[in-house]
N, C-alpha and C. Protein backbone atom coordinates (compact mmCIF):
# COMPACT_ATOMS: atom_id res chain seq x y z
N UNK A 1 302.39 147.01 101.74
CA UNK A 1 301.58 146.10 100.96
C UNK A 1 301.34 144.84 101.80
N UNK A 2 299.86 144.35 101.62
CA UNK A 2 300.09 142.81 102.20
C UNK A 2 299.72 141.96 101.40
N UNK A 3 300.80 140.70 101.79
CA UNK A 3 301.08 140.22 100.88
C UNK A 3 300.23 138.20 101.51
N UNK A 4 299.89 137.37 100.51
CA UNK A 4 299.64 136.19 100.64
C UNK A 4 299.75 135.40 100.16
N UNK A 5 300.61 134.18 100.61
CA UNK A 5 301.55 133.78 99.52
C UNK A 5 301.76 133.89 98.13
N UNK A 6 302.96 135.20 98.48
CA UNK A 6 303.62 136.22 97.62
C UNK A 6 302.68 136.88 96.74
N UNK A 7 301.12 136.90 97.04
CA UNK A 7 299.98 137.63 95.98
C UNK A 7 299.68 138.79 96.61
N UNK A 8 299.88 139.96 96.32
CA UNK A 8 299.28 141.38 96.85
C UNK A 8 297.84 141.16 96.92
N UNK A 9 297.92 141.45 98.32
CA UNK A 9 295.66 140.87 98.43
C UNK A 9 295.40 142.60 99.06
N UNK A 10 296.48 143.32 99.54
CA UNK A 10 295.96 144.47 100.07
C UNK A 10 297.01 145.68 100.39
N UNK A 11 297.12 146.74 100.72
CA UNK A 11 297.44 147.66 101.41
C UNK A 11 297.50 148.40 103.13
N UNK A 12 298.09 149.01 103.13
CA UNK A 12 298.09 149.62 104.58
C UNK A 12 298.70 150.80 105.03
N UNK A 13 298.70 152.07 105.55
CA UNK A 13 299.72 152.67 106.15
C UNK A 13 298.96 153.98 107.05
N UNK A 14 299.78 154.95 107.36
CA UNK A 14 299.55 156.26 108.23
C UNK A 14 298.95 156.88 107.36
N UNK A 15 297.82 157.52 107.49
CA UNK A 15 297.71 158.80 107.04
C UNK A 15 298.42 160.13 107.15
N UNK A 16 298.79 160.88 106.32
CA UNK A 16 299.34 162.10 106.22
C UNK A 16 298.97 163.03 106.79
N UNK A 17 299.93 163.83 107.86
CA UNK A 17 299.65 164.51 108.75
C UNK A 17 298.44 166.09 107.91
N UNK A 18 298.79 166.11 106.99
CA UNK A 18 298.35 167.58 106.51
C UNK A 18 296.79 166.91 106.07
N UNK A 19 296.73 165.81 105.54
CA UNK A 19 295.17 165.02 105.32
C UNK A 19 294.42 165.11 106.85
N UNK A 20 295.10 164.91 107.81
CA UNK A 20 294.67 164.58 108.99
C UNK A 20 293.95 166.24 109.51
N UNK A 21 295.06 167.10 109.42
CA UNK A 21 294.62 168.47 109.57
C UNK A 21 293.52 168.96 109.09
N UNK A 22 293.40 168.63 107.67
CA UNK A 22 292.61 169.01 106.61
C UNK A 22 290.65 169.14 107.60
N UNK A 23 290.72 167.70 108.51
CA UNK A 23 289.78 167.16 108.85
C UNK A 23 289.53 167.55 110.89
N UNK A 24 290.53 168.04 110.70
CA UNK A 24 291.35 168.17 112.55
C UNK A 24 290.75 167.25 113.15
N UNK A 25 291.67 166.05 112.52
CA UNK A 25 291.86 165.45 113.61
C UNK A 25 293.01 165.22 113.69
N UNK A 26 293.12 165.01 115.23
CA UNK A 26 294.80 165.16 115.93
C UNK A 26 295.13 163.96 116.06
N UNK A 27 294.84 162.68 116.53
CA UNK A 27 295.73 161.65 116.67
C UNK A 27 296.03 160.90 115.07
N UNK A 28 296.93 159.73 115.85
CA UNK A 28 297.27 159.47 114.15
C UNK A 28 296.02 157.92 113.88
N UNK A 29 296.11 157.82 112.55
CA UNK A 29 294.94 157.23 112.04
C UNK A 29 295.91 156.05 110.40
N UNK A 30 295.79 155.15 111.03
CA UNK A 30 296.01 153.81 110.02
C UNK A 30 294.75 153.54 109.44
N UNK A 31 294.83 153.32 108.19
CA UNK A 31 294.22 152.82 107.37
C UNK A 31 294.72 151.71 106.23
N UNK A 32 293.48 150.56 105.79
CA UNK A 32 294.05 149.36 105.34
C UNK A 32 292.79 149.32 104.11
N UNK A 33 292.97 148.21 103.11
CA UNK A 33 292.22 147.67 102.43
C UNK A 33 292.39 146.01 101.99
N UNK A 34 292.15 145.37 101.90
CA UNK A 34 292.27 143.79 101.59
C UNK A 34 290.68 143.65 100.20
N UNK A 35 291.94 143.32 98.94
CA UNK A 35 290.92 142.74 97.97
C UNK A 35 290.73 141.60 98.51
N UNK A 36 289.36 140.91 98.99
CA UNK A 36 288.92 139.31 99.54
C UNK A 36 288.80 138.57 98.72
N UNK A 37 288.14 139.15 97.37
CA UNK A 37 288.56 138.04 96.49
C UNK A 37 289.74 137.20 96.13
N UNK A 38 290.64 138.53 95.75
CA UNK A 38 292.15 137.68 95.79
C UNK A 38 292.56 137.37 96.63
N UNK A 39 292.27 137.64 97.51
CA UNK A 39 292.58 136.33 99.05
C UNK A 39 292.24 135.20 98.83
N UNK A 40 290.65 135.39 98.88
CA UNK A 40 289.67 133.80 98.35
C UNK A 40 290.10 133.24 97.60
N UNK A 41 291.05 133.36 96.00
CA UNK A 41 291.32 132.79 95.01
C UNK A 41 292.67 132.22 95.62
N UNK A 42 293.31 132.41 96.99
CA UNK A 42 294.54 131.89 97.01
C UNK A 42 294.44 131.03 98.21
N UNK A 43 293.59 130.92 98.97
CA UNK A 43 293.34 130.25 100.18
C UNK A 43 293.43 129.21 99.38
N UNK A 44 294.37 128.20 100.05
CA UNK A 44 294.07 126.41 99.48
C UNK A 44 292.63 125.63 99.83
N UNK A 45 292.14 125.20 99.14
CA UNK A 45 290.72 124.06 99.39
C UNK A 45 289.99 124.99 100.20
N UNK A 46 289.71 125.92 99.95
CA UNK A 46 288.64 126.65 100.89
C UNK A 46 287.58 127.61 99.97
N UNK A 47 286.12 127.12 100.41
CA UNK A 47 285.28 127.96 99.77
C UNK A 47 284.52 128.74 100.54
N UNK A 48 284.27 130.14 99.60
CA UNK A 48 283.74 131.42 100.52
C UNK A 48 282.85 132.14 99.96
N UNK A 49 282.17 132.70 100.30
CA UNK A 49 281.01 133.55 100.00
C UNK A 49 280.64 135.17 100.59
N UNK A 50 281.18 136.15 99.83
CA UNK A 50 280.92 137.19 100.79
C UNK A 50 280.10 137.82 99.22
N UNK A 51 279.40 139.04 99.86
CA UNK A 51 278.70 140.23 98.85
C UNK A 51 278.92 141.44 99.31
N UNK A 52 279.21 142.18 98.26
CA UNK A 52 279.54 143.44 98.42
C UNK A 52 278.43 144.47 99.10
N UNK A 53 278.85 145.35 100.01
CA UNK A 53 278.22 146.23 100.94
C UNK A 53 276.81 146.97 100.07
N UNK A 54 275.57 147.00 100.05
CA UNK A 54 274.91 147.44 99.15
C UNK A 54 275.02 149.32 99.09
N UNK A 55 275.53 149.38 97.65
CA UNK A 55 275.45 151.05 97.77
C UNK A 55 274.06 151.96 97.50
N UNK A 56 273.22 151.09 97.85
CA UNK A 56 271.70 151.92 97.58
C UNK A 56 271.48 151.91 99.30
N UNK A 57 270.53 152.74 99.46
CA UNK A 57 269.94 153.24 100.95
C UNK A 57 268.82 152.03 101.31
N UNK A 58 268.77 151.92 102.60
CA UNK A 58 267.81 151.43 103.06
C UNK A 58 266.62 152.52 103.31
N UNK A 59 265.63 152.00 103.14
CA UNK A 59 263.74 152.88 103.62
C UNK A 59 263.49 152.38 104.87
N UNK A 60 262.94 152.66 105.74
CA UNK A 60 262.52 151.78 107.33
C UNK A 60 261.28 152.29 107.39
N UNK A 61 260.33 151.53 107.64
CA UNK A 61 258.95 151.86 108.34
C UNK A 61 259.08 151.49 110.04
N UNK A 62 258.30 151.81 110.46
CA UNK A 62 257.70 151.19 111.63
C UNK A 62 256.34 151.01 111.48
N UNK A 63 255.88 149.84 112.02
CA UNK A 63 254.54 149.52 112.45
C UNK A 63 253.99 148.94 113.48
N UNK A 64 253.06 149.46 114.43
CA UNK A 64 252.72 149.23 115.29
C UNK A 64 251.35 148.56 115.16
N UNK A 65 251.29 146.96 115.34
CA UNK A 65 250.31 145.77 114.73
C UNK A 65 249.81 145.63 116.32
N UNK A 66 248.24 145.45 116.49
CA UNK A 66 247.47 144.78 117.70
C UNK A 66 247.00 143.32 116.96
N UNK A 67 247.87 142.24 117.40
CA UNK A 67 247.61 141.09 117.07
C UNK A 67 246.97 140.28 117.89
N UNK A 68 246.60 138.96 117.44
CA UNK A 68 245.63 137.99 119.00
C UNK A 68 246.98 137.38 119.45
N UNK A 69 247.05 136.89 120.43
CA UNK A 69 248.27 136.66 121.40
C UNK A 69 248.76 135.01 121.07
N UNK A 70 247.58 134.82 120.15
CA UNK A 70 248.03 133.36 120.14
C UNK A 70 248.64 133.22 118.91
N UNK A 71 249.25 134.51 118.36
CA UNK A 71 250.07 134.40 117.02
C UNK A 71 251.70 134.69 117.01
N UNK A 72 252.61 133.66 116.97
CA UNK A 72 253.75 134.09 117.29
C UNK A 72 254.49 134.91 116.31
N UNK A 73 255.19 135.54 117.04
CA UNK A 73 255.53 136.85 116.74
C UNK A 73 257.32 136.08 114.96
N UNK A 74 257.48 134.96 114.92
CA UNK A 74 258.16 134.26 114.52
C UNK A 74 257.55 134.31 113.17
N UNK A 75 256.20 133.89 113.71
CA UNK A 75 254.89 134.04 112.27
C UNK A 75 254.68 135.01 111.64
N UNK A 76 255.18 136.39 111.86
CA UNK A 76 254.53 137.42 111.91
C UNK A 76 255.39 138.17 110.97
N UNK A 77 256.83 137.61 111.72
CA UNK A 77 258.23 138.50 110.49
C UNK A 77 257.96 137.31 109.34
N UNK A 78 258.23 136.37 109.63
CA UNK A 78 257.32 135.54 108.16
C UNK A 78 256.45 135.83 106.95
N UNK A 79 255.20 136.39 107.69
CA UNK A 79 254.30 136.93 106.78
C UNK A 79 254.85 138.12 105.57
N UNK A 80 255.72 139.26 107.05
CA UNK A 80 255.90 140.07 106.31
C UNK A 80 256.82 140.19 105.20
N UNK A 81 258.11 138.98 105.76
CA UNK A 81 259.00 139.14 104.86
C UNK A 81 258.62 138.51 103.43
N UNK A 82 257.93 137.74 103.60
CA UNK A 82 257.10 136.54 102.57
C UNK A 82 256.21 138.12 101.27
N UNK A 83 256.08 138.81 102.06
CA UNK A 83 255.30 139.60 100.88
C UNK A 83 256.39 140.31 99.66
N UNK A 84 257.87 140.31 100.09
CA UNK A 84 258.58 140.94 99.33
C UNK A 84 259.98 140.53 99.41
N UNK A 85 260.50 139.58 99.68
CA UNK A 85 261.92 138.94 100.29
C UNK A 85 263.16 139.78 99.71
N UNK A 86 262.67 140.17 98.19
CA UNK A 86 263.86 140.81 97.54
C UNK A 86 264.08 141.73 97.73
N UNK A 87 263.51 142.95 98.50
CA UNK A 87 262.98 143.97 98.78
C UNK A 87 263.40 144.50 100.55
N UNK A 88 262.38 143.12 101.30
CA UNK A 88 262.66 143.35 102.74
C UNK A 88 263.91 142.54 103.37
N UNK A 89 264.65 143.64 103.47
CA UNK A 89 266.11 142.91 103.97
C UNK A 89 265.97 142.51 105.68
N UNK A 90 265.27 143.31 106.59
CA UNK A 90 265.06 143.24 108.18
C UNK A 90 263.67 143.77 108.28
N UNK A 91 263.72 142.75 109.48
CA UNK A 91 262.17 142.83 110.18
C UNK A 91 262.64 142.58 111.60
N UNK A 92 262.60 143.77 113.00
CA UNK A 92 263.30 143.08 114.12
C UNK A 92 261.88 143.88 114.77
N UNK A 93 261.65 142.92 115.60
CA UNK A 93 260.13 144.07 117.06
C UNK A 93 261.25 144.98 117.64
N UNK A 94 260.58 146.00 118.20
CA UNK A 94 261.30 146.68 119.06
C UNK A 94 260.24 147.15 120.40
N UNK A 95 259.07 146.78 120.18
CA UNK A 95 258.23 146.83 121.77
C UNK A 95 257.28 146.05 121.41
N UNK A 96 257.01 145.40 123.00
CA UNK A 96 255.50 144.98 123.06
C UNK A 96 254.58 145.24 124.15
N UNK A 97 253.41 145.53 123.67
CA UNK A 97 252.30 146.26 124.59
C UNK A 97 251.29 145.47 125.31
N UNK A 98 250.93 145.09 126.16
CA UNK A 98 249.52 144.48 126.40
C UNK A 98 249.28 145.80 127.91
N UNK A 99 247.66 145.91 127.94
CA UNK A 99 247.58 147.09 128.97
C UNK A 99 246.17 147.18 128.66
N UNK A 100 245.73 148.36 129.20
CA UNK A 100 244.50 148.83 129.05
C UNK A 100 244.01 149.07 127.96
N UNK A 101 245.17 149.78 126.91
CA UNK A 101 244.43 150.08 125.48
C UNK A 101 244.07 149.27 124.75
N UNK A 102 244.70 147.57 125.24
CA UNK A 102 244.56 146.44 123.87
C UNK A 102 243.68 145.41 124.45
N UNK A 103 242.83 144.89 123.53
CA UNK A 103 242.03 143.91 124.43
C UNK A 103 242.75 142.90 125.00
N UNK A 104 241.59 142.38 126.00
CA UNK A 104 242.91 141.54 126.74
C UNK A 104 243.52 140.39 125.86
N UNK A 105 242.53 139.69 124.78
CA UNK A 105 243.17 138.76 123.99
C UNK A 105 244.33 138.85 122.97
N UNK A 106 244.42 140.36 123.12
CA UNK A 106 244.97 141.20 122.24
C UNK A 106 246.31 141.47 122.88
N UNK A 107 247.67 141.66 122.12
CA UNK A 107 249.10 142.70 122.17
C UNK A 107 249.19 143.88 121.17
N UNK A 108 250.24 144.69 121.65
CA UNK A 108 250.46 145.70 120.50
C UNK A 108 251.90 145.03 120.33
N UNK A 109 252.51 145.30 119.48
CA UNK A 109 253.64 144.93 118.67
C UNK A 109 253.99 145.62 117.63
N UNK A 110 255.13 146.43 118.01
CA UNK A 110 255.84 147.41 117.09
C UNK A 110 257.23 146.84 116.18
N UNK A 111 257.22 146.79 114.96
CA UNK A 111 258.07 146.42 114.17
C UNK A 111 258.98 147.37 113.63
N UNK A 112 260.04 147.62 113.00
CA UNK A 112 261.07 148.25 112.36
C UNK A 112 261.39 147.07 110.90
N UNK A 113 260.75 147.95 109.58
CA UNK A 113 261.16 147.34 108.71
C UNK A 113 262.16 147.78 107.84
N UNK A 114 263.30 147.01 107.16
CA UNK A 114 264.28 147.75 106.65
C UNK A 114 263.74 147.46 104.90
N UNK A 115 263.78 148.31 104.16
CA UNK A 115 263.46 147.52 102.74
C UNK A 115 264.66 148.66 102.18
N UNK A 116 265.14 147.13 101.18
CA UNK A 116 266.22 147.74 100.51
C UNK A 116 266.34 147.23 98.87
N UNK A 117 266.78 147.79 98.10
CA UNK A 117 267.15 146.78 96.49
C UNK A 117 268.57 147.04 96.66
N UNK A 118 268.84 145.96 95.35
CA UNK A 118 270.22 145.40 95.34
C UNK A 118 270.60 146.52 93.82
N UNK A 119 269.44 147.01 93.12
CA UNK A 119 269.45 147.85 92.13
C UNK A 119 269.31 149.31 91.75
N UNK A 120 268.54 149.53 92.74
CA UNK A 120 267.82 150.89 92.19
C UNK A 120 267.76 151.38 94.17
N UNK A 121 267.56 152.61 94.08
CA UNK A 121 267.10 153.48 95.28
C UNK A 121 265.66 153.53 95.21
N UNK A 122 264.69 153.08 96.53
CA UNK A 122 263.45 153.12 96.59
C UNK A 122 263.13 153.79 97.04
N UNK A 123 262.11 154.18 95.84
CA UNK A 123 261.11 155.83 96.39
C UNK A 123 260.11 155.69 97.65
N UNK A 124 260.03 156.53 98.38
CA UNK A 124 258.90 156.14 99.41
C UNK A 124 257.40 156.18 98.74
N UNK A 125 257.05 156.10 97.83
CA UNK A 125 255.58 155.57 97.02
C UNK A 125 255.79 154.40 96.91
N UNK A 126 257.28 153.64 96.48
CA UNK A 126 257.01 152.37 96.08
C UNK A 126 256.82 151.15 98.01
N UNK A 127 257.71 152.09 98.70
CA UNK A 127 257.83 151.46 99.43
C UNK A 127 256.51 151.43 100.13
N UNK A 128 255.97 152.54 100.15
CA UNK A 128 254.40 152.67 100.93
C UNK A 128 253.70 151.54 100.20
N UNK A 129 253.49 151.27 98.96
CA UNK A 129 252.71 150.06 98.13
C UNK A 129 253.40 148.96 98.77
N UNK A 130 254.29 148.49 99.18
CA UNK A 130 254.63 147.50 99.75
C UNK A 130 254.18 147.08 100.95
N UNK A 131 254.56 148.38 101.80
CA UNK A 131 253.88 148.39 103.07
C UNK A 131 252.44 147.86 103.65
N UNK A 132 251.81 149.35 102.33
CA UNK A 132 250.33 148.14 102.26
C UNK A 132 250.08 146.75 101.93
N UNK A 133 250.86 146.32 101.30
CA UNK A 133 250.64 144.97 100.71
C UNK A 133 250.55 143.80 101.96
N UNK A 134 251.84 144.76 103.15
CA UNK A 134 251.91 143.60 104.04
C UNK A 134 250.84 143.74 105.48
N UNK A 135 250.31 144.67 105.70
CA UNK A 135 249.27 145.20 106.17
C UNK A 135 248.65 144.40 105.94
N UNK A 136 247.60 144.59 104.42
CA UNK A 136 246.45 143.75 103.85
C UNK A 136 247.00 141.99 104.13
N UNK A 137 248.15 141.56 103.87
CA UNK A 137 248.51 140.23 104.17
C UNK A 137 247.87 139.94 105.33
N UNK A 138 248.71 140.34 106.53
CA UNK A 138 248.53 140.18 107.70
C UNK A 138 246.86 140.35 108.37
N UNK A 139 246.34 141.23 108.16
CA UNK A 139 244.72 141.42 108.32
C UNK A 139 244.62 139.86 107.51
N UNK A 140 244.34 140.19 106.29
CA UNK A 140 243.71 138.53 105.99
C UNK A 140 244.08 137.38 106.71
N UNK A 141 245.01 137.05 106.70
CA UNK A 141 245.54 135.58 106.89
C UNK A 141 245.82 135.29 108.66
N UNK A 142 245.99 136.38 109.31
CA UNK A 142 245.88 136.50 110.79
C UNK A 142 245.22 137.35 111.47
N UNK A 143 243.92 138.28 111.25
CA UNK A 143 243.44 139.35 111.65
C UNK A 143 244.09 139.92 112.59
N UNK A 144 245.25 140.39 111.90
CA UNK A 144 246.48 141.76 112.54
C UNK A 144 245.91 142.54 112.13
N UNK A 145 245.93 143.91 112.75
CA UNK A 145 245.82 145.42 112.22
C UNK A 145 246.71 146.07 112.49
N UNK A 146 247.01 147.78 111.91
CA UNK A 146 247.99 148.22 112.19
C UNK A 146 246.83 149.68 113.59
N UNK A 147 247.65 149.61 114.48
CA UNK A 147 247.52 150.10 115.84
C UNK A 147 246.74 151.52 115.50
């Protein structure tokens, strides 16, 4: 057990060789748990903030946007996250293009979007309506397209 001043905040020990088998695996394997709350409630003068791991799935798109070059890319996860905040948990680029295929005033710019709820599992219809939503944003307000 572990203990903080004298409050059980958690557990710990070996796993059982025949559990271990069960799974074959051969070396040995510790495992722990710590309730944080009851930690948090015993820490003196200290305030904390954690949230629990979300048990619904994330959806990911990718999109590959030819934007004008004079739009920073800062602006851009902005827009998108701005269309759905509760919804879009990550927005990170993962390439950028300028070359023969894009005009020269022009980049390509590929995004990875994560959309997630804190409630429900999202269907890929709802998430596609979203998607579009941030598409149509972006065309209007910065004449982005998607590639």
């Amino acid at each position: 057990e572990i203990e903080y001043n004298k409050v059980a905040i958690g557990s710990f020990g070996k796993l059982k060789q025949d559990i271990l088998t069960q799974f074959n695996i051969e070396p040995s394997v510790w495992i722990f748990d710590i309730d944080f709350s009851r930690l948090f409630k015993n820490l003196p003068g200290e305030k904390f903030h954690y949230e629990a791991i979300n048990k619904f799935p994330a959806v990911f798109r990718d999109a590959a946007l030819v934007a004008p070059k004079g739009v920073p890319v800062a602006e851009i996860v902005e827009i998108i996250t701005s269309v759905n905040p509760e919804i879009i948990r990550d927005v990170n680029l993962f390439d950028v293009y300028e070359g023969e295929q894009i005009a020269s005033e022009h980049r390509s710019l590929a995004f990875r979007i994560a959309f997630q709820a804190k409630d429900k599992t999202l269907t890929d219809k709802y998430v596609d309506k979203i998607f579009d939503k941030i598409i149509n944003k972006l065309s209007d307000e910065k004449k982005i397209e998607l590639r």
